[in-house]
C-alpha atoms as a PDB file:
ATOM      1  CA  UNK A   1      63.732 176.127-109.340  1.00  0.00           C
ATOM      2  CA  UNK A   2      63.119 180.029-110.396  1.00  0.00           C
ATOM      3  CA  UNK A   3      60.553 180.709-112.298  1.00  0.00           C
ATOM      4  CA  UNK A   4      62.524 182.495-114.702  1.00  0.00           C
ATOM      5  CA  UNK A   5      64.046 179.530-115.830  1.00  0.00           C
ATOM      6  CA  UNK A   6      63.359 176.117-117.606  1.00  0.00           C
ATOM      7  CA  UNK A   7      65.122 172.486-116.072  1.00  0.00           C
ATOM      8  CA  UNK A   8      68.696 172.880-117.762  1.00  0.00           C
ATOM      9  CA  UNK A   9      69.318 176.196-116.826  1.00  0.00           C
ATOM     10  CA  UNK A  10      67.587 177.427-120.196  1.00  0.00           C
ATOM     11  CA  UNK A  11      65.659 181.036-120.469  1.00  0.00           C
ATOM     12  CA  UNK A  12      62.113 181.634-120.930  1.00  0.00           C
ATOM     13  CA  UNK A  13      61.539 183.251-124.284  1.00  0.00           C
ATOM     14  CA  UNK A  14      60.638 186.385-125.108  1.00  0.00           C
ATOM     15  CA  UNK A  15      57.242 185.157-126.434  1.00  0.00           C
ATOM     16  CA  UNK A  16      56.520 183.277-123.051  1.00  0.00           C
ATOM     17  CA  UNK A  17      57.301 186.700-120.751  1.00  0.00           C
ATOM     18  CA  UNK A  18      55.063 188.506-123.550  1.00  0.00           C
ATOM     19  CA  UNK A  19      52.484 186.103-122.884  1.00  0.00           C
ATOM     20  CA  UNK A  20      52.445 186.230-119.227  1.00  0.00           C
ATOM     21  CA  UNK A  21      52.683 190.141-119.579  1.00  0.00           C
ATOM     22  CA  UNK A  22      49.948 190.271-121.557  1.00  0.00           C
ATOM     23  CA  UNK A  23      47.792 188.183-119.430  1.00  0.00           C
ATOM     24  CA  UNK A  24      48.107 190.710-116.227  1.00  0.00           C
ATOM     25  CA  UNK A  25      46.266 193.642-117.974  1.00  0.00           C
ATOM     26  CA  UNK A  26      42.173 191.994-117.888  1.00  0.00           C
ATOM     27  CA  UNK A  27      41.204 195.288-119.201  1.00  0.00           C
ATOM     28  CA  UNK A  28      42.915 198.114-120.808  1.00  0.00           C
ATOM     29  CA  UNK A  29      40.625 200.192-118.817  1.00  0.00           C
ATOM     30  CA  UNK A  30      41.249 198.224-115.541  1.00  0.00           C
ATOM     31  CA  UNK A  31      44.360 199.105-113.534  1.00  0.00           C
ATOM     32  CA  UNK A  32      46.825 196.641-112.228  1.00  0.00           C
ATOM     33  CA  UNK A  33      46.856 196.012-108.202  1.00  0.00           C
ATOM     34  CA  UNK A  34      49.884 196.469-106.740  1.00  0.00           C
ATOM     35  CA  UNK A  35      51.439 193.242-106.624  1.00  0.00           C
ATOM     36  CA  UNK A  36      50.306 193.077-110.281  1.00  0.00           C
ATOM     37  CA  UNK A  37      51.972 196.162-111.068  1.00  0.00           C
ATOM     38  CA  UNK A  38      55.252 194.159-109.306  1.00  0.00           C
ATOM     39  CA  UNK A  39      54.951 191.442-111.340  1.00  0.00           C
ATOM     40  CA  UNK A  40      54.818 193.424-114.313  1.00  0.00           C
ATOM     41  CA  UNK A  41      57.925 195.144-114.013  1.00  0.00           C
ATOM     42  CA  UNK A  42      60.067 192.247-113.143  1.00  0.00           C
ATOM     43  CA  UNK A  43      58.245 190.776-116.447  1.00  0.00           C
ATOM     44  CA  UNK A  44      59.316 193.661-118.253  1.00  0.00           C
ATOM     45  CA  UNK A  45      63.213 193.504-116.592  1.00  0.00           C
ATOM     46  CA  UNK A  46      63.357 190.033-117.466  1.00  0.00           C
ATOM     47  CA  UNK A  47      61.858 190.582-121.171  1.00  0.00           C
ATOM     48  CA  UNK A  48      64.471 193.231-121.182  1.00  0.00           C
ATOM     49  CA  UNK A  49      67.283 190.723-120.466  1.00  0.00           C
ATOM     50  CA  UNK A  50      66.476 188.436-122.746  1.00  0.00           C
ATOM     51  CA  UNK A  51      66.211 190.614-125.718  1.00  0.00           C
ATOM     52  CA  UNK A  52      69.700 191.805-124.619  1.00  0.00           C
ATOM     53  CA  UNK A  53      71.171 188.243-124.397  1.00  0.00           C
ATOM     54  CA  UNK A  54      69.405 187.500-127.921  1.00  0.00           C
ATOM     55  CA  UNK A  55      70.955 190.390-129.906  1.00  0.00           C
ATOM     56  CA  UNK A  56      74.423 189.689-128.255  1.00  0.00           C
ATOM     57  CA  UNK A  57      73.903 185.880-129.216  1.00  0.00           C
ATOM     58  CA  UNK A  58      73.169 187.468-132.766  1.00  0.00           C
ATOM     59  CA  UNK A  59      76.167 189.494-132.850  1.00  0.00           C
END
């Protein structure tokens, strides 16, 4: 199964990529490793979907 998605074929939430996001960064101070850095910017493209599937599901 991806890890971008729940059994079902559902969508993580925006809160649960926000959370994982937010637990990357240990230190505002500390930069992210590499793979880190990865990781955070296919958090942030997924994030980016979802908000875009949520205001179109709004609309």
């Amino acid at each position: 199964m991806s890890p971008n998605s729940r059994p079902g074929g559902l969508v993580r939430s925006a809160a649960e990529i926000n959370e994982q996001i937010r637990g990357l960064w240990s230190h505002p101070a500390v930069p992210l490793t590499r793979e880190q850095r990865a990781e955070y910017e296919r958090l942030c493209a997924e994030l980016r979907q979802v908000e875009r599937g949520g205001a179109a599901a709004a609309a």
